[in-house]
Protein backbone atom coordinates (compact mmCIF):
# COMPACT_ATOMS: atom_id res chain seq x y z
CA UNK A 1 2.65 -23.82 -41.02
CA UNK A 2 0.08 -22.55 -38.87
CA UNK A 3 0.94 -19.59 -35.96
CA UNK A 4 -0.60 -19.69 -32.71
CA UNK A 5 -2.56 -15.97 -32.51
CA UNK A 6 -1.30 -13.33 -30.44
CA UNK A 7 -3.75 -13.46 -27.82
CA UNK A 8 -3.58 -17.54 -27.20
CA UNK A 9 0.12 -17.08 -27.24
CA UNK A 10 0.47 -14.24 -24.38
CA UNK A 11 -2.70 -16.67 -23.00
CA UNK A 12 0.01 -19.71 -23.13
CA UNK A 13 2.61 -17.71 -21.12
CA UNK A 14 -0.04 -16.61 -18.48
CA UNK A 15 -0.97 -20.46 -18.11
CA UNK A 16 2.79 -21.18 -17.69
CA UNK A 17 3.12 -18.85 -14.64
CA UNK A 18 -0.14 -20.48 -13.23
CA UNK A 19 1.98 -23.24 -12.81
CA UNK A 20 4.17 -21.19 -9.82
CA UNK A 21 0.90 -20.53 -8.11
CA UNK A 22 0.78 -22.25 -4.50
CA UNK A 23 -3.20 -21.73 -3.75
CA UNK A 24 -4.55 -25.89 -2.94
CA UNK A 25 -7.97 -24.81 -4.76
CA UNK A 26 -7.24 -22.65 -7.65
CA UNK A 27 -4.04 -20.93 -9.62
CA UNK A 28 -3.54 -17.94 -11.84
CA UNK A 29 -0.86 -16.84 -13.32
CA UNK A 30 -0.94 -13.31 -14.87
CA UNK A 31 0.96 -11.08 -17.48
CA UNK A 32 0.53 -7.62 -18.21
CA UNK A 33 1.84 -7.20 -22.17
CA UNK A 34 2.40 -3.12 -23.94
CA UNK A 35 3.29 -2.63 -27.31
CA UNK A 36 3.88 -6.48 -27.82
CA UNK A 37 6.44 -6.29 -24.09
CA UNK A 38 5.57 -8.18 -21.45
CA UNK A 39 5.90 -6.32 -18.43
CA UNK A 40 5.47 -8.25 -15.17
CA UNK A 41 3.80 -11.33 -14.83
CA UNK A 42 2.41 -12.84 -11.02
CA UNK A 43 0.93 -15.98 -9.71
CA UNK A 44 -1.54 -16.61 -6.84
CA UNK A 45 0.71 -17.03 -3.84
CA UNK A 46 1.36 -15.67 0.00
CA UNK A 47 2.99 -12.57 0.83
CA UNK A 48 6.92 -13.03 0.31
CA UNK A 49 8.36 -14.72 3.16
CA UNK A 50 4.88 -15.90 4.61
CA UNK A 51 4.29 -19.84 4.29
CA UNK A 52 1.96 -20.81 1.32
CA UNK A 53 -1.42 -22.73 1.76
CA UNK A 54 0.92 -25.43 -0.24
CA UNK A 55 3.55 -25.29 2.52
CA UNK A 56 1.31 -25.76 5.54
CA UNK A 57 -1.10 -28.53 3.41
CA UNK A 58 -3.97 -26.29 4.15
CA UNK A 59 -7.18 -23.52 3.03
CA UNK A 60 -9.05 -21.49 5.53
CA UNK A 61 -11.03 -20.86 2.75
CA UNK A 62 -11.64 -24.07 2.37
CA UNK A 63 -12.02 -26.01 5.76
CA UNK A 64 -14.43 -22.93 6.52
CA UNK A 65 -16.76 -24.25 2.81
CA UNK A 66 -16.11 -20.69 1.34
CA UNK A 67 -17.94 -20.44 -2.01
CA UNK A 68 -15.84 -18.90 -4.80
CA UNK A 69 -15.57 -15.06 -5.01
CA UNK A 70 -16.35 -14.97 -1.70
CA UNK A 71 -14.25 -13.77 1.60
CA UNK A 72 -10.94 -13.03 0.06
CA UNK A 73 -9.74 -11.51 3.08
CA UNK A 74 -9.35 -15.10 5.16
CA UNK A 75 -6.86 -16.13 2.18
CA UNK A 76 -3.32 -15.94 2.47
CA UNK A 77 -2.96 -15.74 -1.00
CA UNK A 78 -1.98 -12.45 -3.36
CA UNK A 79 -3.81 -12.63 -6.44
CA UNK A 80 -2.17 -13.25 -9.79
CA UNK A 81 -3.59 -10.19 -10.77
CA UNK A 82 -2.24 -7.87 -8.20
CA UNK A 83 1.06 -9.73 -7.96
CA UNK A 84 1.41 -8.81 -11.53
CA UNK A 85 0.64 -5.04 -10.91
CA UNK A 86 2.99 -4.66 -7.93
CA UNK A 87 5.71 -5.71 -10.29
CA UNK A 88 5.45 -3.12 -12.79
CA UNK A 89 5.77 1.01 -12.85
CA UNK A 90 2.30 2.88 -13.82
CA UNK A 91 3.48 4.39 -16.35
CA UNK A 92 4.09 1.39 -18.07
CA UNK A 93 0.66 -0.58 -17.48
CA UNK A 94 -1.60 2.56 -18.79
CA UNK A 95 -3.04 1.50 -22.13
CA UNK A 96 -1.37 -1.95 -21.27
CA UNK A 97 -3.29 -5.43 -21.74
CA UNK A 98 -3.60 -7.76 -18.78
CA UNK A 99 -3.84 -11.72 -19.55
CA UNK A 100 -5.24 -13.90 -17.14
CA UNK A 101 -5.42 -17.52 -16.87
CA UNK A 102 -7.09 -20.30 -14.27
CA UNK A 103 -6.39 -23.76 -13.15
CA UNK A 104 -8.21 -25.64 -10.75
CA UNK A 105 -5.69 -27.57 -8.65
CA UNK A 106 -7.57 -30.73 -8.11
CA UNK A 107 -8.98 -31.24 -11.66
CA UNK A 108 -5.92 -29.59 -13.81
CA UNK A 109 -8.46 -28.02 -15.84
CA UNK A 110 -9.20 -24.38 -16.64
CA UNK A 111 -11.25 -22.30 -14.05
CA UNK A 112 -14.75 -22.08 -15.76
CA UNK A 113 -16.40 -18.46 -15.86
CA UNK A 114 -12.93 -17.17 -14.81
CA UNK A 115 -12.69 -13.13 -13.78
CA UNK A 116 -10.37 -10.99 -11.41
CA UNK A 117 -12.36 -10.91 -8.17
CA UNK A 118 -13.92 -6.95 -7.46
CA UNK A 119 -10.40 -6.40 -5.19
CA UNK A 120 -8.36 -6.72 -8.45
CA UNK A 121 -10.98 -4.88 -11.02
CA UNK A 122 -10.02 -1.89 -8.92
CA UNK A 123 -6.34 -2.69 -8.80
CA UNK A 124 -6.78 -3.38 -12.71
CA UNK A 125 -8.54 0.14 -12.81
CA UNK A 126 -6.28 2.33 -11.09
CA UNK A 127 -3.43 0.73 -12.81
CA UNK A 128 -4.22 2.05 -16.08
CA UNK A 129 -4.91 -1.50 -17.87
CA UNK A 130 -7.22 -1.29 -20.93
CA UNK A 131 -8.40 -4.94 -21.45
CA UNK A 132 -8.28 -7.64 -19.97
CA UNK A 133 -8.09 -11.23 -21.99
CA UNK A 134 -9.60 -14.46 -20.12
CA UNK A 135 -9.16 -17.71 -21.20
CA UNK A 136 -11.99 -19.88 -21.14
CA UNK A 137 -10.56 -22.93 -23.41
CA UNK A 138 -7.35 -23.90 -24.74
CA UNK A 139 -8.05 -21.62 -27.86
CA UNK A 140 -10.99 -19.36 -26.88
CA UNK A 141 -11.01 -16.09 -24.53
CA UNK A 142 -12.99 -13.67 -23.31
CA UNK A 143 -12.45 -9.72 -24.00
CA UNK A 144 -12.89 -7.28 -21.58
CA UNK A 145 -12.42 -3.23 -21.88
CA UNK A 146 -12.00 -2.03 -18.46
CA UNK A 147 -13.79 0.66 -19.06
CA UNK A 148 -16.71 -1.87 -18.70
CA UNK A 149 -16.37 -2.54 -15.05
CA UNK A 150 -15.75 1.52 -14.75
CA UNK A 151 -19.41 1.85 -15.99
CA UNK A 152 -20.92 -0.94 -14.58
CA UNK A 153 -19.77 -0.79 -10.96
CA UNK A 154 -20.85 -3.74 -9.26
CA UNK A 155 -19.95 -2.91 -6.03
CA UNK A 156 -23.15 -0.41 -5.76
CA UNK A 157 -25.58 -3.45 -6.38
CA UNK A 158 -23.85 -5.80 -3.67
CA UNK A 159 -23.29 -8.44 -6.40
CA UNK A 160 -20.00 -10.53 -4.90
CA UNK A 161 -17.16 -12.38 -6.39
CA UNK A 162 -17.05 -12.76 -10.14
């Protein structure tokens, strides 16, 4: 019998929390795994006890044609990625792993080229969180060592989004 590897397994669970995510354009769902633990996991979604772009039927983002990785701040939405990090201590994300995983709402299919926006590489940063594992296809993933987006800042060459 074959075993589903680690990384497409903690990948699968990430994908499962997508599915809580109330964005109308795109969902993430997020877990942050040390030492083979999962630690917190989060979902794109409003601030607790504000309405969701689900609830109200509408996107800013989207009535005002917002390209992707573009004007975060006009979304009501908390990223996966920082939902995820508010949920767990420091000292228990440094040296962690972060998985992330994206579904486009209207197509059901995984977010092509997906990445934590530049808000939550610096959330991811000061958090302490080593890598950071992208899925891409059902079975294939993209690495990242934070320590990458450390050395190549984008934010001093104005590049936006992803």
């Amino acid at each position: 019998m074959s075993r589903r590897d680690k990384e497409n397994y903690y990948l699968d669970i990430a994908q499962a929390v997508s599915e809580r995510g109330t964005c109308l354009r795109r969902n993430f769902g997020a877990i942050i795994v040390k030492n083979d633990q999962i630690i917190a996991t989060g979902y794109t979604g409003a601030p607790r006890g504000r309405k969701n772009c689900s609830d109200l039927g509408a996107c800013l983002r989207e009535k005002l044609n917002i390209p992707r990785g573009e004007r975060y701040e006009l979304c009501r939405s908390v990223h996966a990625e920082a939902n995820a990090i508010i949920n767990a201590s420091r000292n228990d994300m440094i040296g962690s792993t972060l998985y992330l995983v994206g579904v486009d709402k209207k197509t059901n299919k995984l977010v092509e080229d997906a990445s934590s926006c530049a808000m939550c590489k610096r959330l991811i940063i000061n958090a302490g969180i080593t890598r950071a594992i992208i899925r891409n296809t059902n079975d294939h993933f993209t690495a990242v060592y934070v320590q990458d987006w450390i050395e190549n800042d984008e934010s001093l060459n104005g590049e936006n989004g992803y």
